[in-house]
C-alpha atoms as a PDB file:
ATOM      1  CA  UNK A   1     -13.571  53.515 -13.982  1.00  0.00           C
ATOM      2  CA  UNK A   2     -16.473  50.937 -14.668  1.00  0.00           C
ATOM      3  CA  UNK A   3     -16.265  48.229 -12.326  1.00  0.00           C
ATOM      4  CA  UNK A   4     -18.467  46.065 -13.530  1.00  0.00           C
ATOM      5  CA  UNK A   5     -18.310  42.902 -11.347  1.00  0.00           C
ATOM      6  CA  UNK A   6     -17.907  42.920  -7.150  1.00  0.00           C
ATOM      7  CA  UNK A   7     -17.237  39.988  -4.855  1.00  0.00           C
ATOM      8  CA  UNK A   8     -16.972  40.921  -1.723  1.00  0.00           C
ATOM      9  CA  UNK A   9     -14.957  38.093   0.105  1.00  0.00           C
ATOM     10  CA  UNK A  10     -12.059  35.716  -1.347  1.00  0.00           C
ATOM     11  CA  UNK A  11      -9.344  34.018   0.105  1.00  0.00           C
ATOM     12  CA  UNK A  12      -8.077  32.872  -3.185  1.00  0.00           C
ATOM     13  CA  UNK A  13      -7.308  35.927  -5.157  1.00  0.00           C
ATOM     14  CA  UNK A  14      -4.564  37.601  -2.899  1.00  0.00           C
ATOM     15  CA  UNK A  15      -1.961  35.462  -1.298  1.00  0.00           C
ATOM     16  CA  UNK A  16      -1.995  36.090   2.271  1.00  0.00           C
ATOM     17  CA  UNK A  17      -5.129  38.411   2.498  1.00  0.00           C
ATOM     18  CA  UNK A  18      -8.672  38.100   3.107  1.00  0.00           C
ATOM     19  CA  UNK A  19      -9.717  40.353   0.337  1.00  0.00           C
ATOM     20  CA  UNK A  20     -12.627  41.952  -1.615  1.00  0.00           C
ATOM     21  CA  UNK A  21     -12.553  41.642  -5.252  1.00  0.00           C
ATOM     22  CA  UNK A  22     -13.418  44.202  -7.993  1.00  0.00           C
ATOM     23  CA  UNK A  23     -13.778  43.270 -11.504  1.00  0.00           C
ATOM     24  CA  UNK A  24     -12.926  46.335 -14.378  1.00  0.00           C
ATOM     25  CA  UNK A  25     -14.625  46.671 -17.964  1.00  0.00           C
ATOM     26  CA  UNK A  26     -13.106  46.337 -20.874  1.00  0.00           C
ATOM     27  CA  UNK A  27      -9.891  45.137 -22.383  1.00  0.00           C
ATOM     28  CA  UNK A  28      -7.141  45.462 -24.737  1.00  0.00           C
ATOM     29  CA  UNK A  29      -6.678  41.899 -25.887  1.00  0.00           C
ATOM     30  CA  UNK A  30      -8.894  39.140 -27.051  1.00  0.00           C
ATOM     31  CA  UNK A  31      -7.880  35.904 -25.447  1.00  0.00           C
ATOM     32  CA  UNK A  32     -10.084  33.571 -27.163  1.00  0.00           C
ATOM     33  CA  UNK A  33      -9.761  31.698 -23.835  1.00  0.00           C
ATOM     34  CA  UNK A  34     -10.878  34.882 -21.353  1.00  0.00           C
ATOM     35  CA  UNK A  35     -12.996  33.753 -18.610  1.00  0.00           C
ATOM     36  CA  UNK A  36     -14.776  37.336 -18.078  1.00  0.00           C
ATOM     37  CA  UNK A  37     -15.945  37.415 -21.809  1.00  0.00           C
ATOM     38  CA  UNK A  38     -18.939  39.487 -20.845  1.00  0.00           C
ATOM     39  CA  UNK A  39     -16.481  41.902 -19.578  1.00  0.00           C
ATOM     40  CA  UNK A  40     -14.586  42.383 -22.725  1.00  0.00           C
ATOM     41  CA  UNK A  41     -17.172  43.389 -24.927  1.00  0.00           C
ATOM     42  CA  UNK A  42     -20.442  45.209 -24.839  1.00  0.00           C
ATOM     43  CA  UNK A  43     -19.134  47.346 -22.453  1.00  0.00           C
ATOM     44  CA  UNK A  44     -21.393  50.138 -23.081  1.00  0.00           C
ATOM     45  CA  UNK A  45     -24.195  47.917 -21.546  1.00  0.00           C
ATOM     46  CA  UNK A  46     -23.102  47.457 -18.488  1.00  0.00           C
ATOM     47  CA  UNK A  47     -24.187  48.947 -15.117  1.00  0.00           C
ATOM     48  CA  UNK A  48     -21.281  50.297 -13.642  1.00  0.00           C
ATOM     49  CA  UNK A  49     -21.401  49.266  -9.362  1.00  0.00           C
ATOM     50  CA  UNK A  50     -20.350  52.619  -8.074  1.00  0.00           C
ATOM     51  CA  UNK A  51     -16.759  53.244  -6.542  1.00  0.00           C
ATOM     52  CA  UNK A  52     -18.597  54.356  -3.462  1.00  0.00           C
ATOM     53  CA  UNK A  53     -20.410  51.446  -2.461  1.00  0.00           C
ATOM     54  CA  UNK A  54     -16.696  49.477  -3.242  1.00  0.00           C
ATOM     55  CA  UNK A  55     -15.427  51.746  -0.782  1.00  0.00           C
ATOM     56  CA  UNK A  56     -18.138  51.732   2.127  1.00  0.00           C
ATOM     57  CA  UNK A  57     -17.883  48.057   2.237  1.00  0.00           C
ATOM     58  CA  UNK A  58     -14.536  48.080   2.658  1.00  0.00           C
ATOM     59  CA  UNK A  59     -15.104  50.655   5.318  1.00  0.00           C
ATOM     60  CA  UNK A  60     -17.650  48.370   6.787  1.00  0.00           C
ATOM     61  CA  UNK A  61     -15.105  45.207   7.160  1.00  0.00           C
ATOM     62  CA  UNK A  62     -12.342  46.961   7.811  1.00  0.00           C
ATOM     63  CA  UNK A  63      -9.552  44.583  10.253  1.00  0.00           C
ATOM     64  CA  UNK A  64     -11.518  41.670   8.566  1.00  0.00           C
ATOM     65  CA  UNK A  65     -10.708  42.366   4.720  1.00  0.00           C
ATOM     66  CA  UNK A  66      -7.296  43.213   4.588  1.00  0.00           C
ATOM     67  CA  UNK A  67      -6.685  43.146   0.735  1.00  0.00           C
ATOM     68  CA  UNK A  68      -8.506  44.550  -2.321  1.00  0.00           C
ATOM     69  CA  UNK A  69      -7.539  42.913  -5.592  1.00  0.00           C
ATOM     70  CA  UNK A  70      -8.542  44.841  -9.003  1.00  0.00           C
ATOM     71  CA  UNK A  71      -8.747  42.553 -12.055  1.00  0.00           C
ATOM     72  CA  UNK A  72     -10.562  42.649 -15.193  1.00  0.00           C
ATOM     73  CA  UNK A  73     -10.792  42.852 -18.169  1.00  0.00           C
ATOM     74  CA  UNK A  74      -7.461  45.032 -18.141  1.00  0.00           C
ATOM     75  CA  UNK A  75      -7.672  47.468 -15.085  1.00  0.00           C
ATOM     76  CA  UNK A  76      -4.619  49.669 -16.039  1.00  0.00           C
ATOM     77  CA  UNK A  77      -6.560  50.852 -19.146  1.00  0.00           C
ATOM     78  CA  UNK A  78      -8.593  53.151 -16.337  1.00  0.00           C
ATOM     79  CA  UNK A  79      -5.443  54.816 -14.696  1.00  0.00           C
ATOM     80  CA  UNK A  80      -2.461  56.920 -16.082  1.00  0.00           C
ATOM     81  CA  UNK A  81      -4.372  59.669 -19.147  1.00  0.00           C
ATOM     82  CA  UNK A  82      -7.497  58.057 -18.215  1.00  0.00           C
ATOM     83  CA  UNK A  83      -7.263  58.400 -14.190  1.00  0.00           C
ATOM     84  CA  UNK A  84      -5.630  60.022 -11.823  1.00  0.00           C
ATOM     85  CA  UNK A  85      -5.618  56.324  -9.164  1.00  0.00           C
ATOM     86  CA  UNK A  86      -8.183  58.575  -6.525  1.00  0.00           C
ATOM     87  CA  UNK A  87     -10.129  54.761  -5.972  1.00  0.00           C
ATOM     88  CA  UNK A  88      -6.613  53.129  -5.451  1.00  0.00           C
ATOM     89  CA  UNK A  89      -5.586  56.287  -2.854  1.00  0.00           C
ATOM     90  CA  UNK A  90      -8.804  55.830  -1.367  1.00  0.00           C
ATOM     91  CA  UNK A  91      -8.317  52.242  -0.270  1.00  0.00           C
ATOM     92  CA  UNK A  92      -5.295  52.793   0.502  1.00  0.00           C
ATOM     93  CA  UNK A  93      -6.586  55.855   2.946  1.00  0.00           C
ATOM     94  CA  UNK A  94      -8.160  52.807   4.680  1.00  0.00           C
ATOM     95  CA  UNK A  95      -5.168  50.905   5.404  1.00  0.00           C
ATOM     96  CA  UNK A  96      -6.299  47.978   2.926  1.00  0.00           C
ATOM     97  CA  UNK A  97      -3.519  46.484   0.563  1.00  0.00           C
ATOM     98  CA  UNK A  98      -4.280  46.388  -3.206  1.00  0.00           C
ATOM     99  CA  UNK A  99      -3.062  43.983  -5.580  1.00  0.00           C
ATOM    100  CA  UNK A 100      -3.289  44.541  -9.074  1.00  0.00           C
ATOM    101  CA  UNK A 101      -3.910  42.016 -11.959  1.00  0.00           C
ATOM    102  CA  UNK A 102      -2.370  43.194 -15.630  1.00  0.00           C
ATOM    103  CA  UNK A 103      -1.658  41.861 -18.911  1.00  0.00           C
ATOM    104  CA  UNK A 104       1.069  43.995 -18.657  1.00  0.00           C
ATOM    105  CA  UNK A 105       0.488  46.178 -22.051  1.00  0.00           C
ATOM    106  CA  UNK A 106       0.637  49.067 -20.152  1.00  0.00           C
ATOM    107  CA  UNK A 107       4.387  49.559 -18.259  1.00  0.00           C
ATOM    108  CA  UNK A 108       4.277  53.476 -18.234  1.00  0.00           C
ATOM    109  CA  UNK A 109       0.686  52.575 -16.119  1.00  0.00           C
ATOM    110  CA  UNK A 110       2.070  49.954 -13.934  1.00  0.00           C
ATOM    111  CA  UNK A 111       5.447  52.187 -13.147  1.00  0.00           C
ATOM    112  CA  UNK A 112       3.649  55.021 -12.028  1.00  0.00           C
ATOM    113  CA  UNK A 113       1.221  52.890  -9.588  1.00  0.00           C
ATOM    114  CA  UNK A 114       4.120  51.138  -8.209  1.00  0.00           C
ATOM    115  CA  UNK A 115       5.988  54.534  -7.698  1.00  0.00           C
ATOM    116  CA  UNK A 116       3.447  56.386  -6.122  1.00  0.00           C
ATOM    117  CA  UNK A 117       3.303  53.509  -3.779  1.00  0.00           C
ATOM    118  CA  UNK A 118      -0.396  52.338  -4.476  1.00  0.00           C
ATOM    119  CA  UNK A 119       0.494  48.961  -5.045  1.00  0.00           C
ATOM    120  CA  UNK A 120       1.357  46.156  -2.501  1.00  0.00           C
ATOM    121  CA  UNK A 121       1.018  42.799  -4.847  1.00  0.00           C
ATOM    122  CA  UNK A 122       0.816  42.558  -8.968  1.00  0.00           C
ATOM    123  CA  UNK A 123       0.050  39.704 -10.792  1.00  0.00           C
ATOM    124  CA  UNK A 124       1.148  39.862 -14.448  1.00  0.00           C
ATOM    125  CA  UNK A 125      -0.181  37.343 -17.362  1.00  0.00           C
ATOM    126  CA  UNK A 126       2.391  35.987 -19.642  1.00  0.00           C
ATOM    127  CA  UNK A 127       0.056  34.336 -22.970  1.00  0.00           C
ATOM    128  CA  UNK A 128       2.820  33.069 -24.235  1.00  0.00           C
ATOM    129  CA  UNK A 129       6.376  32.781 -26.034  1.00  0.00           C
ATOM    130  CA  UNK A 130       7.406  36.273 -26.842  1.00  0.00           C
ATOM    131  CA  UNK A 131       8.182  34.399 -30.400  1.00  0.00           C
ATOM    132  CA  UNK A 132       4.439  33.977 -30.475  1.00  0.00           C
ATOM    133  CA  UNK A 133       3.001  36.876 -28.376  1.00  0.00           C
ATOM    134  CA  UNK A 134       1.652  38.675 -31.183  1.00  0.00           C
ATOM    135  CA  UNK A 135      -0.781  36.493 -31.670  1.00  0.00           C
ATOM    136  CA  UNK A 136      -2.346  38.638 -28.634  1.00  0.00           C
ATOM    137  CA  UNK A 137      -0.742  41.862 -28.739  1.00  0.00           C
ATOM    138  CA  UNK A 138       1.793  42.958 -31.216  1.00  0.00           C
ATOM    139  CA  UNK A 139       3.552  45.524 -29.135  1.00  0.00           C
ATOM    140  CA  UNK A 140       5.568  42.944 -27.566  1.00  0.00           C
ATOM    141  CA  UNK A 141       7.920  45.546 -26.475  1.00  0.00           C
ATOM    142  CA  UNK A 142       5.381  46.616 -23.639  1.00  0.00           C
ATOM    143  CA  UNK A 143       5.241  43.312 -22.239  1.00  0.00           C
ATOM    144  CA  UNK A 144       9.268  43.054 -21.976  1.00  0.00           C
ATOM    145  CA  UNK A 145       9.284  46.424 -20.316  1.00  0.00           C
ATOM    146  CA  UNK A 146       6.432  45.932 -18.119  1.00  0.00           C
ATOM    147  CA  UNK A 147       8.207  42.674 -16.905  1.00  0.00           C
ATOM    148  CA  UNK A 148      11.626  44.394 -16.316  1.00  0.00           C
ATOM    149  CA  UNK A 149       9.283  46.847 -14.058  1.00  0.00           C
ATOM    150  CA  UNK A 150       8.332  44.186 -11.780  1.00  0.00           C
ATOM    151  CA  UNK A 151      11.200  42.314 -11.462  1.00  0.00           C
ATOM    152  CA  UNK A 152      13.265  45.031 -10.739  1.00  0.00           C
ATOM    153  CA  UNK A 153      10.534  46.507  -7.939  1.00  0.00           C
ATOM    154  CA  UNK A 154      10.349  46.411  -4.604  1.00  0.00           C
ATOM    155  CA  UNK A 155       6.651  44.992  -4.540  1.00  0.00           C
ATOM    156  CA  UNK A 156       6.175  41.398  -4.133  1.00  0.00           C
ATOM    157  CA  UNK A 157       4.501  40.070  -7.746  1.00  0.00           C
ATOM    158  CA  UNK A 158       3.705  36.808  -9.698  1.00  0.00           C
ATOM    159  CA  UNK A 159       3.848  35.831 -13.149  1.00  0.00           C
ATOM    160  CA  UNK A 160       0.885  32.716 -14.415  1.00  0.00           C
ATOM    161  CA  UNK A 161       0.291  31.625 -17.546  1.00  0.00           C
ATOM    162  CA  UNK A 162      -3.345  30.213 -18.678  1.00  0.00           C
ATOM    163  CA  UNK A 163      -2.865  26.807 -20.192  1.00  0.00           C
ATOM    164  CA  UNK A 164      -4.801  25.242 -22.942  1.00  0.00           C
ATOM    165  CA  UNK A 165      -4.406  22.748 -24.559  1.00  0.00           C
ATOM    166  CA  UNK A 166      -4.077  22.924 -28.200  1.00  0.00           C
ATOM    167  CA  UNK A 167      -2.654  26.527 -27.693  1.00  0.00           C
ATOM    168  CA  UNK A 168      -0.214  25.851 -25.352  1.00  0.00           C
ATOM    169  CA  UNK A 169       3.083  23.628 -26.095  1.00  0.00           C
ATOM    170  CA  UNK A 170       6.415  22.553 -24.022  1.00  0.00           C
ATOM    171  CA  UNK A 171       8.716  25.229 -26.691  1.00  0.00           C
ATOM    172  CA  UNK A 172       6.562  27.667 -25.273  1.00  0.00           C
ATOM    173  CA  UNK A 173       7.177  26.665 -21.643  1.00  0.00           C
ATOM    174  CA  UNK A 174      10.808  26.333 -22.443  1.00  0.00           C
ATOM    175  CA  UNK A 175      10.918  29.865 -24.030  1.00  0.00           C
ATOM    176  CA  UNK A 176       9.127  30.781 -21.377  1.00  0.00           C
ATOM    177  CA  UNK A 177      10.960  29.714 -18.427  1.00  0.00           C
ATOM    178  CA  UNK A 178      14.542  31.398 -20.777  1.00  0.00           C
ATOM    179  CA  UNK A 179      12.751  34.219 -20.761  1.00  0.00           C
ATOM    180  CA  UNK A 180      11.708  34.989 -16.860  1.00  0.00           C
ATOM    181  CA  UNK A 181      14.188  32.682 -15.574  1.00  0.00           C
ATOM    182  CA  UNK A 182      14.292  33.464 -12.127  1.00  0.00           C
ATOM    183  CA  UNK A 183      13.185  32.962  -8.339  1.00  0.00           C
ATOM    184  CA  UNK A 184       9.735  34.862  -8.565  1.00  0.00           C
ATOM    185  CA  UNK A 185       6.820  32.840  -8.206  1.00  0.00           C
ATOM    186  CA  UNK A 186       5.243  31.113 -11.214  1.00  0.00           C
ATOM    187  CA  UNK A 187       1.796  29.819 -11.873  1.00  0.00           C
ATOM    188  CA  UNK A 188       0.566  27.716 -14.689  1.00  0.00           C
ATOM    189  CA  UNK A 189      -3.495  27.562 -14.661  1.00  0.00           C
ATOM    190  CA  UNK A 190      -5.246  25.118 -16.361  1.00  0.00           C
ATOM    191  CA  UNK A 191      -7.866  26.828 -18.740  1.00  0.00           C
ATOM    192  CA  UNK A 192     -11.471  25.338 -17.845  1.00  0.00           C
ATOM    193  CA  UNK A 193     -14.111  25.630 -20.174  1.00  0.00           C
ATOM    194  CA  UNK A 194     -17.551  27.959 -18.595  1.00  0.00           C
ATOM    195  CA  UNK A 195     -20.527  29.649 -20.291  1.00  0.00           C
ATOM    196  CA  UNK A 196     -18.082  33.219 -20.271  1.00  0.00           C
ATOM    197  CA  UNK A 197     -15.576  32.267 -22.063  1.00  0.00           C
ATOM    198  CA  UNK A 198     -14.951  34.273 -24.802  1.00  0.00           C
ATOM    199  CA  UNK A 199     -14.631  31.661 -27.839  1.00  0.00           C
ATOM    200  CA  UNK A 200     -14.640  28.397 -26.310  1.00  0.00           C
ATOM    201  CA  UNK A 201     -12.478  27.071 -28.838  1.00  0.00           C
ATOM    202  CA  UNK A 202      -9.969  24.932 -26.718  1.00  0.00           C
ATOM    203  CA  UNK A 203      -9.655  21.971 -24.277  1.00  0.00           C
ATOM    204  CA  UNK A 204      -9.040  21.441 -20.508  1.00  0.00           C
ATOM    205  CA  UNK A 205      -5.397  20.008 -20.336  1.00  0.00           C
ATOM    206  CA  UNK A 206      -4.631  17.217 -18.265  1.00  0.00           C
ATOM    207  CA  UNK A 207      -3.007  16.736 -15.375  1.00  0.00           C
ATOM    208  CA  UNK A 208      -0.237  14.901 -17.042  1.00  0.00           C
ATOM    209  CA  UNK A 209      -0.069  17.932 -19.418  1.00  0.00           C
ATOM    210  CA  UNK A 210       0.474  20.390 -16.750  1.00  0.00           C
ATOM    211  CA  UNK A 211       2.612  18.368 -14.662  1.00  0.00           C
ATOM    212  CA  UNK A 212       5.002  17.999 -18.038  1.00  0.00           C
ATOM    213  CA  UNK A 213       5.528  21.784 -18.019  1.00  0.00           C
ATOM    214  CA  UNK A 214       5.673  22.339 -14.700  1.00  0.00           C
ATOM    215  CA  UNK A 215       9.126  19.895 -15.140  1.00  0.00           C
ATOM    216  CA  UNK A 216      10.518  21.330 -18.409  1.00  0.00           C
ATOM    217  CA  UNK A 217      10.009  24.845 -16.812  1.00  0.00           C
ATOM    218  CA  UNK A 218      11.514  23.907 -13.236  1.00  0.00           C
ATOM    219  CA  UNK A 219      15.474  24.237 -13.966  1.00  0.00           C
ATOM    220  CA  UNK A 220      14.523  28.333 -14.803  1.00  0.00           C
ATOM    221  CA  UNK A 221      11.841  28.687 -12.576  1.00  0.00           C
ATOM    222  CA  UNK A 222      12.156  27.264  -9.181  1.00  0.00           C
ATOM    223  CA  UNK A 223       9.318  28.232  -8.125  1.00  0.00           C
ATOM    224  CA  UNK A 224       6.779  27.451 -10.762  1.00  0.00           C
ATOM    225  CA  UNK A 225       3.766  25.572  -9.816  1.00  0.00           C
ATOM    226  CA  UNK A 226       0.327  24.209 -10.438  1.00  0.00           C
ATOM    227  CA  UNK A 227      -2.510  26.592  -9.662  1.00  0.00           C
ATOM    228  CA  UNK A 228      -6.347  25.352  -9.702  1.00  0.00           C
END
């Protein structure tokens, strides 16, 4: 596994913890919108921040970080044929909880992490409509299965969607909120424009904007909200 970016305190990346924050390489989409750009691509020139020192930290502030979340790029790409989950065992050895963020093009990944019980929190993107999702992944059948996973799991999980504007419209929160309908937490994050971004192509949307979806989406999604 490269891990290629570590912060070693948040309080904003795993609901409830205190948590350390590990960031993987590489990914299988290309959101024109991706934050961690220089994570995507050029993988090959980055300096990988060994699982060790990951681990000794969290050894170090153990009873003060409680959490570890993995993100990315797409960390599932560096478990099921192409790891065995040792890191995610390893934390877990140390009594810290480990939240997982996913695109969710992987389900076979994400069903064997929850199943071997390495998992205590996922947070799954949803780009879009599934009427428009191959505009970022055309095996849109992954993404229905990998949501079934979740919701049918015993693991407390969220879905979020990144919003920009000129991407993002109220059919697609609408066929959205058919889609997940449910009472399982919902966030809609406004896309802001930074020197990562992969192709800095759209706009911040307002607040108006946001607060629009947030009310077409409500009647499906109860609990969908406004995050950042």
């Amino acid at each position: 596994m490269i891990i290629a970016g570590f912060q070693k305190t948040t309080l904003l990346d795993y609901p409830g913890q205190t948590a350390s924050l590990i960031f993987t390489a590489g990914c299988n989409m290309r959101c024109p919108y991706c934050q961690n750009g220089e994570l995507v691509e050029n993988i090959s020139g980055i300096e990988p921040i060994p699982e060790e020192e990951v681990l000794e930290h969290l050894k170090k502030r153990k009873g003060l970080i409680t959490g570890l979340c993995i993100s990315g790029g797409e960390p599932t790409l560096w478990f099921g044929d192409r790891g065995d989950g040792s890191f995610i065992k390893a934390v877990k050895a140390l009594g810290i909880n480990v939240k997982l963020d996913t695109n969710g093009t992987n389900p076979a990944v994400l069903s064997e992490l929850i199943s071997e019980g390495l998992l205590d929190y996922v947070a799954m993107d949803i780009k879009t409509s599934l009427e428009k999702y191959d505009m970022f992944f055309k095996d849109v059948e992954k993404i229905e299965e990998s949501v079934k996973i979740l919701m049918t799991s015993h693991i407390p999980f969220e879905f979020r969607t990144t919003v920009c504007d000129g991407l993002f419209t109220e059919d697609d929160a609408k066929r959205i909120a058919k889609w997940i309908r449910g009472d399982e937490p919902y966030f809609l994050q406004p896309y802001r424009e930074t020197e990562t971004v992969l192709n800095p192509i759209y706009k911040t949307p307002s607040k108006e904007m946001m607060e629009r979806y947030v009310e077409i989406m409500r009647s499906d999604l109860p609990k969908v909200k406004i995050r950042g």
